[in-house]
PDB file of N, CA and C in Angstrom:
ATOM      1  N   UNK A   1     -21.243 -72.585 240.189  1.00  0.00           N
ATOM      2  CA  UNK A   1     -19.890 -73.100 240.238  1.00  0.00           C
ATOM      3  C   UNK A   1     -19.327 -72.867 241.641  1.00  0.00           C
ATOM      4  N   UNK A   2     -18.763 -74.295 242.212  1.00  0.00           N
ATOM      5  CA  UNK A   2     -18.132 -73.900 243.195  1.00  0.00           C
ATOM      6  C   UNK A   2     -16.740 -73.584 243.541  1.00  0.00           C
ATOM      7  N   UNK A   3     -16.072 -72.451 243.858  1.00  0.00           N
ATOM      8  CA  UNK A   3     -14.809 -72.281 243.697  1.00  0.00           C
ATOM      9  C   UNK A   3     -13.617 -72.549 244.738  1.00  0.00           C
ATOM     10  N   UNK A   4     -12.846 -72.777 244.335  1.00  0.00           N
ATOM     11  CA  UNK A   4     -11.936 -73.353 245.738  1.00  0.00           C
ATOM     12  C   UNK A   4     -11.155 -72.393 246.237  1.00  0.00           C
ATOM     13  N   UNK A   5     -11.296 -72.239 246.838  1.00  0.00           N
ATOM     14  CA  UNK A   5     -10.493 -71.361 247.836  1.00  0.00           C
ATOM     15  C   UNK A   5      -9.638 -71.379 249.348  1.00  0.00           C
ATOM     16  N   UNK A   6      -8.088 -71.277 249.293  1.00  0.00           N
ATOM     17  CA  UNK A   6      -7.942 -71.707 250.643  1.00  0.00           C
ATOM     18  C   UNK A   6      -8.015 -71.217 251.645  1.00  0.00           C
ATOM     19  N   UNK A   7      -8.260 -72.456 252.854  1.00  0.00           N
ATOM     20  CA  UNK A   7      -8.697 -71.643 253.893  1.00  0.00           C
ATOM     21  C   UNK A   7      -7.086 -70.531 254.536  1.00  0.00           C
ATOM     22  N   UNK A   8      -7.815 -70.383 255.435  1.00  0.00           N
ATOM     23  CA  UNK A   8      -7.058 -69.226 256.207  1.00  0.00           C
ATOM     24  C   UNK A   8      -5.481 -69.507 256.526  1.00  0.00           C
ATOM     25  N   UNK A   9      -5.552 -70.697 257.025  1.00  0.00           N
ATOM     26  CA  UNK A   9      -4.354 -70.950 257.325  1.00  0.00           C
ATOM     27  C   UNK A   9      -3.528 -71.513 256.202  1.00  0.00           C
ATOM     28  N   UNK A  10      -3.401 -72.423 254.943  1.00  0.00           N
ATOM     29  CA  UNK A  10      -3.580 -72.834 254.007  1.00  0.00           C
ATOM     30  C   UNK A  10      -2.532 -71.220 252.963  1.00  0.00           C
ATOM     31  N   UNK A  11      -2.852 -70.268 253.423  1.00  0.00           N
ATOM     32  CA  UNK A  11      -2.565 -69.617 252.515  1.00  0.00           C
ATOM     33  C   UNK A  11      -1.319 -69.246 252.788  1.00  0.00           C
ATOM     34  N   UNK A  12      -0.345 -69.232 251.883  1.00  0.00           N
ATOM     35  CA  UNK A  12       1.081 -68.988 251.514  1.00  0.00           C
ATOM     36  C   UNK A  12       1.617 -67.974 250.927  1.00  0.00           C
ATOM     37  N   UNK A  13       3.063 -67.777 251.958  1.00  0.00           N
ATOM     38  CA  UNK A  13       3.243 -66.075 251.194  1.00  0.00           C
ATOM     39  C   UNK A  13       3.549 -66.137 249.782  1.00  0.00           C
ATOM     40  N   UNK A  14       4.695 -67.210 249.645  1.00  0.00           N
ATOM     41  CA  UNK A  14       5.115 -67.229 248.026  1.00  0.00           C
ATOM     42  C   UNK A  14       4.111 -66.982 247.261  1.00  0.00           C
ATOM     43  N   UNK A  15       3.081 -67.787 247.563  1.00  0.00           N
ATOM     44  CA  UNK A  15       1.645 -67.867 246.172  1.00  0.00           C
ATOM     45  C   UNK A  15       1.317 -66.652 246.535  1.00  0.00           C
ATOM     46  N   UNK A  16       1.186 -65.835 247.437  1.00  0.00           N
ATOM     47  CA  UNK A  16       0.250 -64.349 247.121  1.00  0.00           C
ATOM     48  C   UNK A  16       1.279 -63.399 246.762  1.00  0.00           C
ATOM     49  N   UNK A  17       2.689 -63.556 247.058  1.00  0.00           N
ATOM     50  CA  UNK A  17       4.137 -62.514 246.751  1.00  0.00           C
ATOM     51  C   UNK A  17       3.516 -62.883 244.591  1.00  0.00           C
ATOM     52  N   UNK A  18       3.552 -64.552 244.664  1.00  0.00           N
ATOM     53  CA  UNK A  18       3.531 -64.536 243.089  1.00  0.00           C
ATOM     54  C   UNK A  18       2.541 -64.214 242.802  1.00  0.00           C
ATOM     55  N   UNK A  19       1.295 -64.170 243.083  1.00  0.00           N
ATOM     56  CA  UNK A  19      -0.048 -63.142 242.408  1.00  0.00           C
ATOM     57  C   UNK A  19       0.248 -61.926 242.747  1.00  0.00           C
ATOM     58  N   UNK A  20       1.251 -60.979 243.311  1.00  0.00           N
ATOM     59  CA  UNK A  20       1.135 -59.917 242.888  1.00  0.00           C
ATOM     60  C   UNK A  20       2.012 -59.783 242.238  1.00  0.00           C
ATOM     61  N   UNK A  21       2.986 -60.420 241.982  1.00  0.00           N
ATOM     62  CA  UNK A  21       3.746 -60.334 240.663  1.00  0.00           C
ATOM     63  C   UNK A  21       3.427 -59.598 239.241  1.00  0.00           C
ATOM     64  N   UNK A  22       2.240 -59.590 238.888  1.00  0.00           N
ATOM     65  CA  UNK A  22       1.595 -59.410 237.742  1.00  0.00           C
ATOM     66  C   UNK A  22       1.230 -57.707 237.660  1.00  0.00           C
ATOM     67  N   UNK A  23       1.527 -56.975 236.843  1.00  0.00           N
ATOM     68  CA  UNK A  23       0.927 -55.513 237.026  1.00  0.00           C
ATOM     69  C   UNK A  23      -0.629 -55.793 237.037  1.00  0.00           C
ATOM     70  N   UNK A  24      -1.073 -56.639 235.869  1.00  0.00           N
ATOM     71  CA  UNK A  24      -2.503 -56.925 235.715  1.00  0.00           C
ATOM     72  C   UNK A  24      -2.944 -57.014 237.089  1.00  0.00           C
ATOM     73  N   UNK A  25      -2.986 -58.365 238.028  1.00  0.00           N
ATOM     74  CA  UNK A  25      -3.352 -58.325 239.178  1.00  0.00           C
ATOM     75  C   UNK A  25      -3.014 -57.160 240.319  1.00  0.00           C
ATOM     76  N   UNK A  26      -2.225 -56.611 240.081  1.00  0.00           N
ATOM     77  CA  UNK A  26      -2.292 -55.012 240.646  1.00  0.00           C
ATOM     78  C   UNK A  26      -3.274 -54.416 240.601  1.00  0.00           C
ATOM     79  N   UNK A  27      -3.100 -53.973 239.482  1.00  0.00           N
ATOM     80  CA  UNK A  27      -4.419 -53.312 238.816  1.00  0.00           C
ATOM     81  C   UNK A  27      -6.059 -53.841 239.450  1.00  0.00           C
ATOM     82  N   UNK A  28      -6.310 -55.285 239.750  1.00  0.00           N
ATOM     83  CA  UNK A  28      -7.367 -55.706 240.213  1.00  0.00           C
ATOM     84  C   UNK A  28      -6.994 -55.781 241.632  1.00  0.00           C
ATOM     85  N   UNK A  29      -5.657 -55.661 242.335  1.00  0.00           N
ATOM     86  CA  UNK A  29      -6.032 -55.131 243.671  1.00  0.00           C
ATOM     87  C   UNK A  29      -6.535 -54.014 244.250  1.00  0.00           C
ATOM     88  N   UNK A  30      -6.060 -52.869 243.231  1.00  0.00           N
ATOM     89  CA  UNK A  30      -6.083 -51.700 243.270  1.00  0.00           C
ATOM     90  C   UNK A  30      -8.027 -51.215 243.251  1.00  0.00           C
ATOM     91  N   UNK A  31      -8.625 -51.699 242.560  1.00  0.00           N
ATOM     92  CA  UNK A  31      -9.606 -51.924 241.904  1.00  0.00           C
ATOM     93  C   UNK A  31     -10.592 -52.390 243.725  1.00  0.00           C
ATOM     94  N   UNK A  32      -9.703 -53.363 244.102  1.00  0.00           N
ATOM     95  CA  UNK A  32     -10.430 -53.874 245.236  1.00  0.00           C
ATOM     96  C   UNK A  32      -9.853 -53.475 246.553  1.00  0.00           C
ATOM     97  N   UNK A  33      -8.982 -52.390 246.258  1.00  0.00           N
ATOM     98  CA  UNK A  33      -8.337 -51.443 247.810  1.00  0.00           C
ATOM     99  C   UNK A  33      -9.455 -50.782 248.613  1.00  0.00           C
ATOM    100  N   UNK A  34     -10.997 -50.594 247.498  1.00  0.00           N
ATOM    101  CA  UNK A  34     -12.145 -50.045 248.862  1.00  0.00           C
ATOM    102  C   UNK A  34     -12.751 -51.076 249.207  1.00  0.00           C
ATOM    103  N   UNK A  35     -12.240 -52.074 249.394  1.00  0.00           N
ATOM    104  CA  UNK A  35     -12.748 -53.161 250.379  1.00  0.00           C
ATOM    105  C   UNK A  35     -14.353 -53.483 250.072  1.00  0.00           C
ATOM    106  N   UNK A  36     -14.574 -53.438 248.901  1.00  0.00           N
ATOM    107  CA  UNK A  36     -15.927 -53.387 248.621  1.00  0.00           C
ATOM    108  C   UNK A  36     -16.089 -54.420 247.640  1.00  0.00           C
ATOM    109  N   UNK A  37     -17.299 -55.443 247.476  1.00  0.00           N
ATOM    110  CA  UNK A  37     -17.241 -56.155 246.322  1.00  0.00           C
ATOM    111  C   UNK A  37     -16.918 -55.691 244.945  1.00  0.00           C
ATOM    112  N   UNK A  38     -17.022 -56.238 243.897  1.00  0.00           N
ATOM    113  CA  UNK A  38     -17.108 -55.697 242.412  1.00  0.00           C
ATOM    114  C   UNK A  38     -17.113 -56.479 241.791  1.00  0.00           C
ATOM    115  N   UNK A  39     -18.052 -56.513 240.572  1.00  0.00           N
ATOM    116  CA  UNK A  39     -18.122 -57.143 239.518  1.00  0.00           C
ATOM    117  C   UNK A  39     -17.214 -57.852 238.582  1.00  0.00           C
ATOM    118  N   UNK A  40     -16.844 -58.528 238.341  1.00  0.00           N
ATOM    119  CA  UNK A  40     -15.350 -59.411 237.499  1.00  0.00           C
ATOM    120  C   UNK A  40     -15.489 -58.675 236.085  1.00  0.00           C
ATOM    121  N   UNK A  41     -16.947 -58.896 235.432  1.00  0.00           N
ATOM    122  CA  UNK A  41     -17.044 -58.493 233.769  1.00  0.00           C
ATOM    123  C   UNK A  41     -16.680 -56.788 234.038  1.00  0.00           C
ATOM    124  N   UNK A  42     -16.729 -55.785 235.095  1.00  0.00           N
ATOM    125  CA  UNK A  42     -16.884 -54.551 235.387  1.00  0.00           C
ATOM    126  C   UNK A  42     -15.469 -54.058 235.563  1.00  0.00           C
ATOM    127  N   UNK A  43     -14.280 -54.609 236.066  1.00  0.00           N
ATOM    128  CA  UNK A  43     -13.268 -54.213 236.133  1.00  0.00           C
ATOM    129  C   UNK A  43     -12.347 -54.822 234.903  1.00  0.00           C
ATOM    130  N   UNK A  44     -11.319 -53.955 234.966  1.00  0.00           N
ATOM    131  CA  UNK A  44     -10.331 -54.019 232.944  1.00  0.00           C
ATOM    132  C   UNK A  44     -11.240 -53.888 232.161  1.00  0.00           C
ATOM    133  N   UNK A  45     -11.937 -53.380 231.797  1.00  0.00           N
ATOM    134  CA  UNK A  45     -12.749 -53.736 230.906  1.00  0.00           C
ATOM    135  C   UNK A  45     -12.159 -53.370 228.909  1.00  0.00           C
ATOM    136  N   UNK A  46     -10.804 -53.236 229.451  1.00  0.00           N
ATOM    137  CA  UNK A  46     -10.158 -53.076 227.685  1.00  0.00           C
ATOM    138  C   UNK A  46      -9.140 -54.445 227.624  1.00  0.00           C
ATOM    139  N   UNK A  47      -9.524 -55.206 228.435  1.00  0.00           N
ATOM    140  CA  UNK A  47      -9.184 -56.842 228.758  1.00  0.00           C
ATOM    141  C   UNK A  47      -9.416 -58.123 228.089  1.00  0.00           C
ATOM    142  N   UNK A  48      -9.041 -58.612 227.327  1.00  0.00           N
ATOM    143  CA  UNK A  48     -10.310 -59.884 226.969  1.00  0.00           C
ATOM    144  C   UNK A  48     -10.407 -60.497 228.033  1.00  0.00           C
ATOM    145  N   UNK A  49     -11.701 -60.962 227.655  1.00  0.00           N
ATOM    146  CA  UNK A  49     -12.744 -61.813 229.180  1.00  0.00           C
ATOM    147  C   UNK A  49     -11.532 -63.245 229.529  1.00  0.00           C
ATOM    148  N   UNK A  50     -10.953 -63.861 228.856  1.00  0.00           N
ATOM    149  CA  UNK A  50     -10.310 -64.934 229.043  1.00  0.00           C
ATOM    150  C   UNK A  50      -8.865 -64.385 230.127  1.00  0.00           C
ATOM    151  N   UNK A  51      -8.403 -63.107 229.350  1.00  0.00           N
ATOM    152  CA  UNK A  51      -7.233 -63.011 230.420  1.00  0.00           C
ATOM    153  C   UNK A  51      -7.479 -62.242 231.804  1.00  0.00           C
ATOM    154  N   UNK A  52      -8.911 -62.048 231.908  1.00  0.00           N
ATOM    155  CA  UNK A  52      -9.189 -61.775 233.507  1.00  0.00           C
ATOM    156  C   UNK A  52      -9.444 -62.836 233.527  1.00  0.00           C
ATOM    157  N   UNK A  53     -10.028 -63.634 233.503  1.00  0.00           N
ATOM    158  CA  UNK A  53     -10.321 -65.190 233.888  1.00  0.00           C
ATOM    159  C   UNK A  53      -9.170 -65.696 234.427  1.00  0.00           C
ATOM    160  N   UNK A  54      -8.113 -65.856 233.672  1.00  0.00           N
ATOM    161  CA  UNK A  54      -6.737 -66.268 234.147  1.00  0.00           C
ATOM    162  C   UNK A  54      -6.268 -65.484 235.136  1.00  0.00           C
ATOM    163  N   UNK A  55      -6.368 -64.269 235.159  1.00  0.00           N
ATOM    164  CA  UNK A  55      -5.928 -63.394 236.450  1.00  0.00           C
ATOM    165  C   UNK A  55      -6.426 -63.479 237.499  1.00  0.00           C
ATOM    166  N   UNK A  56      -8.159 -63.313 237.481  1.00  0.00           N
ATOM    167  CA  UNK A  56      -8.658 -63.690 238.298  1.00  0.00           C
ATOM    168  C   UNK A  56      -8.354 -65.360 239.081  1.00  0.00           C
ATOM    169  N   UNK A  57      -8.535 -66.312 238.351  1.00  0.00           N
ATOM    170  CA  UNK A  57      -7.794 -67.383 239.024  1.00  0.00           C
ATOM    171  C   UNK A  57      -6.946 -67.612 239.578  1.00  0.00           C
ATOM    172  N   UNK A  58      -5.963 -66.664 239.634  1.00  0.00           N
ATOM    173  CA  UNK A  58      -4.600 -66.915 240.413  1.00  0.00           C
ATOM    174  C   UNK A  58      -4.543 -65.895 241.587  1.00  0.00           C
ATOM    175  N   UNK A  59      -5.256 -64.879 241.571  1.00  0.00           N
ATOM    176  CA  UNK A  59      -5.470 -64.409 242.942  1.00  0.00           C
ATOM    177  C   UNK A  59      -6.843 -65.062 243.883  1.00  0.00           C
ATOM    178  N   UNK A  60      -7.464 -65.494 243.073  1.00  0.00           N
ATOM    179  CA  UNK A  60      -7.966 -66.900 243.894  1.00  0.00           C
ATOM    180  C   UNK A  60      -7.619 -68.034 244.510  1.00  0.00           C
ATOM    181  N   UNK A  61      -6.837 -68.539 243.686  1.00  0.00           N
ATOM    182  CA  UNK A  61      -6.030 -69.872 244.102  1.00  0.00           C
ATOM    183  C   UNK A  61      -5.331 -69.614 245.411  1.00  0.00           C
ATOM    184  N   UNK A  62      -4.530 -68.606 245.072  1.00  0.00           N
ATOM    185  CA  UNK A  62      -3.193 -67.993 245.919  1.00  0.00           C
ATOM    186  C   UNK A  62      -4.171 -67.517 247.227  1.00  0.00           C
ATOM    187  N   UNK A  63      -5.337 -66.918 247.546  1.00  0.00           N
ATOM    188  CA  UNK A  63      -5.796 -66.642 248.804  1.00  0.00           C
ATOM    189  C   UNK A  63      -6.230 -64.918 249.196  1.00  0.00           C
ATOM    190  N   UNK A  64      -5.688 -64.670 247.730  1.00  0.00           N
ATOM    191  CA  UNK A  64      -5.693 -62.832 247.613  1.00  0.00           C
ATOM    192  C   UNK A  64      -7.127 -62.694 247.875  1.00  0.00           C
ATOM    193  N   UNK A  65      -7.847 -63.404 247.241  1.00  0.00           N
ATOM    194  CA  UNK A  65      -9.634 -62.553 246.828  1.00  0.00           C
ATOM    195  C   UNK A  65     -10.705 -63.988 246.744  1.00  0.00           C
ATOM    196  N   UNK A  66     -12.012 -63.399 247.382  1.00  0.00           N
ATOM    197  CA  UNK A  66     -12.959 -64.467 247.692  1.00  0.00           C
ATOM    198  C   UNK A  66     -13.381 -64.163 246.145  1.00  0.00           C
ATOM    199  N   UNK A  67     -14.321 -65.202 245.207  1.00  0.00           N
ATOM    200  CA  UNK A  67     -14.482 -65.133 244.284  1.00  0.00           C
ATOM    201  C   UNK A  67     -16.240 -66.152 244.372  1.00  0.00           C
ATOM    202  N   UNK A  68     -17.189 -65.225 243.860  1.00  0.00           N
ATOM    203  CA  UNK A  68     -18.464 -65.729 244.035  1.00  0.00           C
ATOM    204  C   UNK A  68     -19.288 -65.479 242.885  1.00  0.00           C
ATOM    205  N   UNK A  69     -20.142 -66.408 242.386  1.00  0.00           N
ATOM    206  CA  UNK A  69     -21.005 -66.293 241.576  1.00  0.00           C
ATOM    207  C   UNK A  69     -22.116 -66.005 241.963  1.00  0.00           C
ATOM    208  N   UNK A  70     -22.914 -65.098 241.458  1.00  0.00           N
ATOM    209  CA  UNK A  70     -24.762 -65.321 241.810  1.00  0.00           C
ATOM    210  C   UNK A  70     -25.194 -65.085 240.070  1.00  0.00           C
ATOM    211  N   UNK A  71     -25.990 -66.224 239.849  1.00  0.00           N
ATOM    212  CA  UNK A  71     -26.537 -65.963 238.648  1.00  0.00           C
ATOM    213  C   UNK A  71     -25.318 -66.304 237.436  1.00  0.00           C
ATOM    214  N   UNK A  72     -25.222 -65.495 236.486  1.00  0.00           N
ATOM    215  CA  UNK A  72     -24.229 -65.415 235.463  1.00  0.00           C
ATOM    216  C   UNK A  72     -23.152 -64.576 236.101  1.00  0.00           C
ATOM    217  N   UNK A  73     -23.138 -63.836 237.313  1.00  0.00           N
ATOM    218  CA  UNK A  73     -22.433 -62.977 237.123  1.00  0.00           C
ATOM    219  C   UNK A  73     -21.278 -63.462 238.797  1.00  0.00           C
ATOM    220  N   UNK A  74     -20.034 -62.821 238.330  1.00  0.00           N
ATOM    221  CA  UNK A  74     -19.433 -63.588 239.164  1.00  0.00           C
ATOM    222  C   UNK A  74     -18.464 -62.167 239.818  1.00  0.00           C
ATOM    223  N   UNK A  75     -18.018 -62.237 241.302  1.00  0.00           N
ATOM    224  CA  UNK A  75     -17.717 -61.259 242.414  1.00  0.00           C
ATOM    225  C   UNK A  75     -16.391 -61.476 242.767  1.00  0.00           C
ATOM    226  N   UNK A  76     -15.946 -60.082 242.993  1.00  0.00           N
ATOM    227  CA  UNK A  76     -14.331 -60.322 243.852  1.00  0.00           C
ATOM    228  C   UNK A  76     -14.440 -59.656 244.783  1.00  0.00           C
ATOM    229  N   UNK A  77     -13.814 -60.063 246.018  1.00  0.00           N
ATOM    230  CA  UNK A  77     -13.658 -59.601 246.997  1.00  0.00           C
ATOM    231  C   UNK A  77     -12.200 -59.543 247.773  1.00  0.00           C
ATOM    232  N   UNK A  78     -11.484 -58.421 248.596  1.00  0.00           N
ATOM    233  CA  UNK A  78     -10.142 -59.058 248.538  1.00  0.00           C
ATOM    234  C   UNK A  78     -10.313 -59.226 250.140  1.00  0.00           C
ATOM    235  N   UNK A  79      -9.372 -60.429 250.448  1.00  0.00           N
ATOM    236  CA  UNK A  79      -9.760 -61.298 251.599  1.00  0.00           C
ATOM    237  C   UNK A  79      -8.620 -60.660 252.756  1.00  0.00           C
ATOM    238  N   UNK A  80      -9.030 -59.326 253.048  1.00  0.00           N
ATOM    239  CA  UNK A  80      -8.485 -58.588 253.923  1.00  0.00           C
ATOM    240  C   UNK A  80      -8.043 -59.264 255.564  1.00  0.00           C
ATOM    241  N   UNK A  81      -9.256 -59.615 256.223  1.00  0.00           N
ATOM    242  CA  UNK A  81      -8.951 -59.771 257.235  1.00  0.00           C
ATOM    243  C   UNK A  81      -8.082 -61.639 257.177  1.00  0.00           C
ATOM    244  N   UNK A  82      -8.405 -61.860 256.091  1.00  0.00           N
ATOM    245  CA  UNK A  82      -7.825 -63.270 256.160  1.00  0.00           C
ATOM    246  C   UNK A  82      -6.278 -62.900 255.689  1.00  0.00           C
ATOM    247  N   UNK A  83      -5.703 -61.867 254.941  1.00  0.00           N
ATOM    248  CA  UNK A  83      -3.872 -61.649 254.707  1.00  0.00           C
ATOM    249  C   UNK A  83      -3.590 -61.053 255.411  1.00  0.00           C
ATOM    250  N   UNK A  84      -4.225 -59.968 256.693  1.00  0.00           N
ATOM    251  CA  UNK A  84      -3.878 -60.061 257.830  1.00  0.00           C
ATOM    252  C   UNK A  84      -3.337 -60.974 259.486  1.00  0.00           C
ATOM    253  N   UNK A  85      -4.305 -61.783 258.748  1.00  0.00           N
ATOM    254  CA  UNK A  85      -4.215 -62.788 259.966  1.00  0.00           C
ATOM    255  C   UNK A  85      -2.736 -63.888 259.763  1.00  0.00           C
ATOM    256  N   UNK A  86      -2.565 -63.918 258.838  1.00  0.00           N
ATOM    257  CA  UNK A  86      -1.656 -64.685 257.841  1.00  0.00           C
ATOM    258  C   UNK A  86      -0.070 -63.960 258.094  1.00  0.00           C
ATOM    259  N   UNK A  87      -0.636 -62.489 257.476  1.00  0.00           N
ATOM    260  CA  UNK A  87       0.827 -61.403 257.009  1.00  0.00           C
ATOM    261  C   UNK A  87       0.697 -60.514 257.634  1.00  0.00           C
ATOM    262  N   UNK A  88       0.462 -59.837 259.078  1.00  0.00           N
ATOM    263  CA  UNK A  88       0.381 -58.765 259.681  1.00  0.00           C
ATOM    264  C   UNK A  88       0.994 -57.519 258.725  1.00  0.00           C
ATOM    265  N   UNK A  89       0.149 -56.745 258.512  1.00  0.00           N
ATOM    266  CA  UNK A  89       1.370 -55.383 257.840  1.00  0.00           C
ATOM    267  C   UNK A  89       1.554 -55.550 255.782  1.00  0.00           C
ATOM    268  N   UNK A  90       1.345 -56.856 255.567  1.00  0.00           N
ATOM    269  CA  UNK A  90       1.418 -56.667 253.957  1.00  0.00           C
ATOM    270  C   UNK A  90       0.604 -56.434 253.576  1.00  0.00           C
ATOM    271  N   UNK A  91      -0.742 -56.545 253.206  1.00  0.00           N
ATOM    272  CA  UNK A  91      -1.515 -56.023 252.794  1.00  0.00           C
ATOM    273  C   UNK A  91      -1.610 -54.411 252.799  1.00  0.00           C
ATOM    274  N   UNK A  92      -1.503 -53.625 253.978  1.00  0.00           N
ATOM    275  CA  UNK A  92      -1.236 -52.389 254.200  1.00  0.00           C
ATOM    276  C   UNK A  92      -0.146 -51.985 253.489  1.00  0.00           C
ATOM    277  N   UNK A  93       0.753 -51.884 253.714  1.00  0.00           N
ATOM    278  CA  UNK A  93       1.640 -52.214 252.868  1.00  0.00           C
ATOM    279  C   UNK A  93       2.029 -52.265 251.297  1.00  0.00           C
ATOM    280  N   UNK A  94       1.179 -53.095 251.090  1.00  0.00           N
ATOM    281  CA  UNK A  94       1.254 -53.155 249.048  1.00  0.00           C
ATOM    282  C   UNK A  94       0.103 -51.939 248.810  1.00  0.00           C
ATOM    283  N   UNK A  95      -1.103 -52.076 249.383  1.00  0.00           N
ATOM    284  CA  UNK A  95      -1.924 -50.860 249.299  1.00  0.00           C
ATOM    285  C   UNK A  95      -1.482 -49.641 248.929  1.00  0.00           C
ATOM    286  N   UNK A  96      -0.606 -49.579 250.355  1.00  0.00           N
ATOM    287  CA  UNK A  96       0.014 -48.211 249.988  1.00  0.00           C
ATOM    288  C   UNK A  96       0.464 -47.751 249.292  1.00  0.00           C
ATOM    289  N   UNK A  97       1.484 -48.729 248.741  1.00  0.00           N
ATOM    290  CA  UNK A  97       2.538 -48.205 247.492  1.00  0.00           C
ATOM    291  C   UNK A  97       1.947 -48.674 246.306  1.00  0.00           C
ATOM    292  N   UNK A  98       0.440 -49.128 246.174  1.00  0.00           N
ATOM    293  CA  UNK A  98      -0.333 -49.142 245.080  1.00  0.00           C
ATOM    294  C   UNK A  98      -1.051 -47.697 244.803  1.00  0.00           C
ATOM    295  N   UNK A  99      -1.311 -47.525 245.491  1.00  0.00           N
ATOM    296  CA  UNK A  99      -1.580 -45.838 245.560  1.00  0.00           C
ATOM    297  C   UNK A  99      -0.581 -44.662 244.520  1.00  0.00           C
ATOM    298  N   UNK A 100       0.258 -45.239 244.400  1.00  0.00           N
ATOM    299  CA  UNK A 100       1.401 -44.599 244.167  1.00  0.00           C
ATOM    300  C   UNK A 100       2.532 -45.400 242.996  1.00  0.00           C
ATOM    301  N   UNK A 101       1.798 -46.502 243.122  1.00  0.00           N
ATOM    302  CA  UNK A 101       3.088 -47.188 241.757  1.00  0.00           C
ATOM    303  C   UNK A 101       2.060 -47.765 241.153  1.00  0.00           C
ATOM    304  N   UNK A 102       1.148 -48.189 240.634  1.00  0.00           N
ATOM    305  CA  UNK A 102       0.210 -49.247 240.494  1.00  0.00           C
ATOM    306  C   UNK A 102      -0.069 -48.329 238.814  1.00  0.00           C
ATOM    307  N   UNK A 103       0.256 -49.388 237.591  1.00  0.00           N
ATOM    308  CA  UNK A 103      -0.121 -48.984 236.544  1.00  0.00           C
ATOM    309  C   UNK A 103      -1.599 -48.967 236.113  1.00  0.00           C
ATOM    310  N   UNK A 104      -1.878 -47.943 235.286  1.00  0.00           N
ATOM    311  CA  UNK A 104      -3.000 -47.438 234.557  1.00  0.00           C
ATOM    312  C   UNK A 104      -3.466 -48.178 233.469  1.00  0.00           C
ATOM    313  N   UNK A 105      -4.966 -48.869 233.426  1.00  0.00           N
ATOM    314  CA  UNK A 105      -4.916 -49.836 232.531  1.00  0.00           C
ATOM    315  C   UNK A 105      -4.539 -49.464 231.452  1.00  0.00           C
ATOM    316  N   UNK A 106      -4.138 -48.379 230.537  1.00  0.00           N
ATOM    317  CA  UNK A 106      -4.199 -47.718 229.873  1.00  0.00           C
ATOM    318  C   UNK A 106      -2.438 -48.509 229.231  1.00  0.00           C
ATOM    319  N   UNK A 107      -1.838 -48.948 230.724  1.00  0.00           N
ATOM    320  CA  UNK A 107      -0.301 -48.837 230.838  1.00  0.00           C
ATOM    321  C   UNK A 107      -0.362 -50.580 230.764  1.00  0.00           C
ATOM    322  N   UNK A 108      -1.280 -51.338 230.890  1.00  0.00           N
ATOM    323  CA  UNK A 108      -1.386 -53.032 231.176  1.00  0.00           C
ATOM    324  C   UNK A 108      -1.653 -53.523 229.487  1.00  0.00           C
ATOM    325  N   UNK A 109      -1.822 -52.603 228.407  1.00  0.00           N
ATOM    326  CA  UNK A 109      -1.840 -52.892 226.888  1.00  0.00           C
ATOM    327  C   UNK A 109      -0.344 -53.187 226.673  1.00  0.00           C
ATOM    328  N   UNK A 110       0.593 -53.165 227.344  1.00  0.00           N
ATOM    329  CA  UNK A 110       2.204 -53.360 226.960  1.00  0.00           C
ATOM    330  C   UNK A 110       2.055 -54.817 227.950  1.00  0.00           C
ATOM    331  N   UNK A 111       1.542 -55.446 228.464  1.00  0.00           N
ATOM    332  CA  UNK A 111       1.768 -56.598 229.147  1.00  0.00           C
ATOM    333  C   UNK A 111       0.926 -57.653 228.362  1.00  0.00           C
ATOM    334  N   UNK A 112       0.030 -57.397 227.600  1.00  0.00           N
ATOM    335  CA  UNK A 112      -0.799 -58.413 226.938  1.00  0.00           C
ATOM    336  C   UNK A 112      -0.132 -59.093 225.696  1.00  0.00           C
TER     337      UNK A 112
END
């Protein structure tokens, strides 16, 4: 599957201010604050598969996170140097105070 994703310039603050809107997508930034790939089926995993699907899609769309398949299994990545180039300082920024405000999936069962 090929996924769309916009390019660099293309990407808009509103659409990434509104993907983080969501505690859920918090939670999967938070998840992707070590700048490291990760598995989609591997993170929430007290989630149904459909409403990461939906989550995942909208921090895709919006420009938050590269999103890749190999095989059955499909990757997030969050597109650091590209919301830099874009938003000097936000990304750093939400990080930080994800560190520190960012609910516990434990706490994302009151949003479903």
């Amino acid at each position: 599957m090929n996924y769309q994703h916009p390019r660099t310039e293309d990407i808009r603050l509103e659409m990434v201010l509104s993907a983080l809107g969501s505690p859920i997508r918090l939670a999967v930034l938070r998840v992707l604050s070590d700048f490291d790939e990760h598995s989609c089926g591997g993170m929430l995993p007290n989630l149904p598969r459909s409403t990461k699907t939906h989550h995942f899609r909208i921090l895709r769309e919006s420009g938050v996170v590269w999103q890749r398949q190999v095989g059955r299994d499909f990757y997030l990545l969050l597109r650091q140097k590209d919301l830099e180039a874009r938003f000097p300082g936000l990304l750093k920024s939400v990080l930080r105070t994800l560190t520190r405000d960012a609910p516990t999936e434990g706490a994302l069962r009151e949003y479903l």
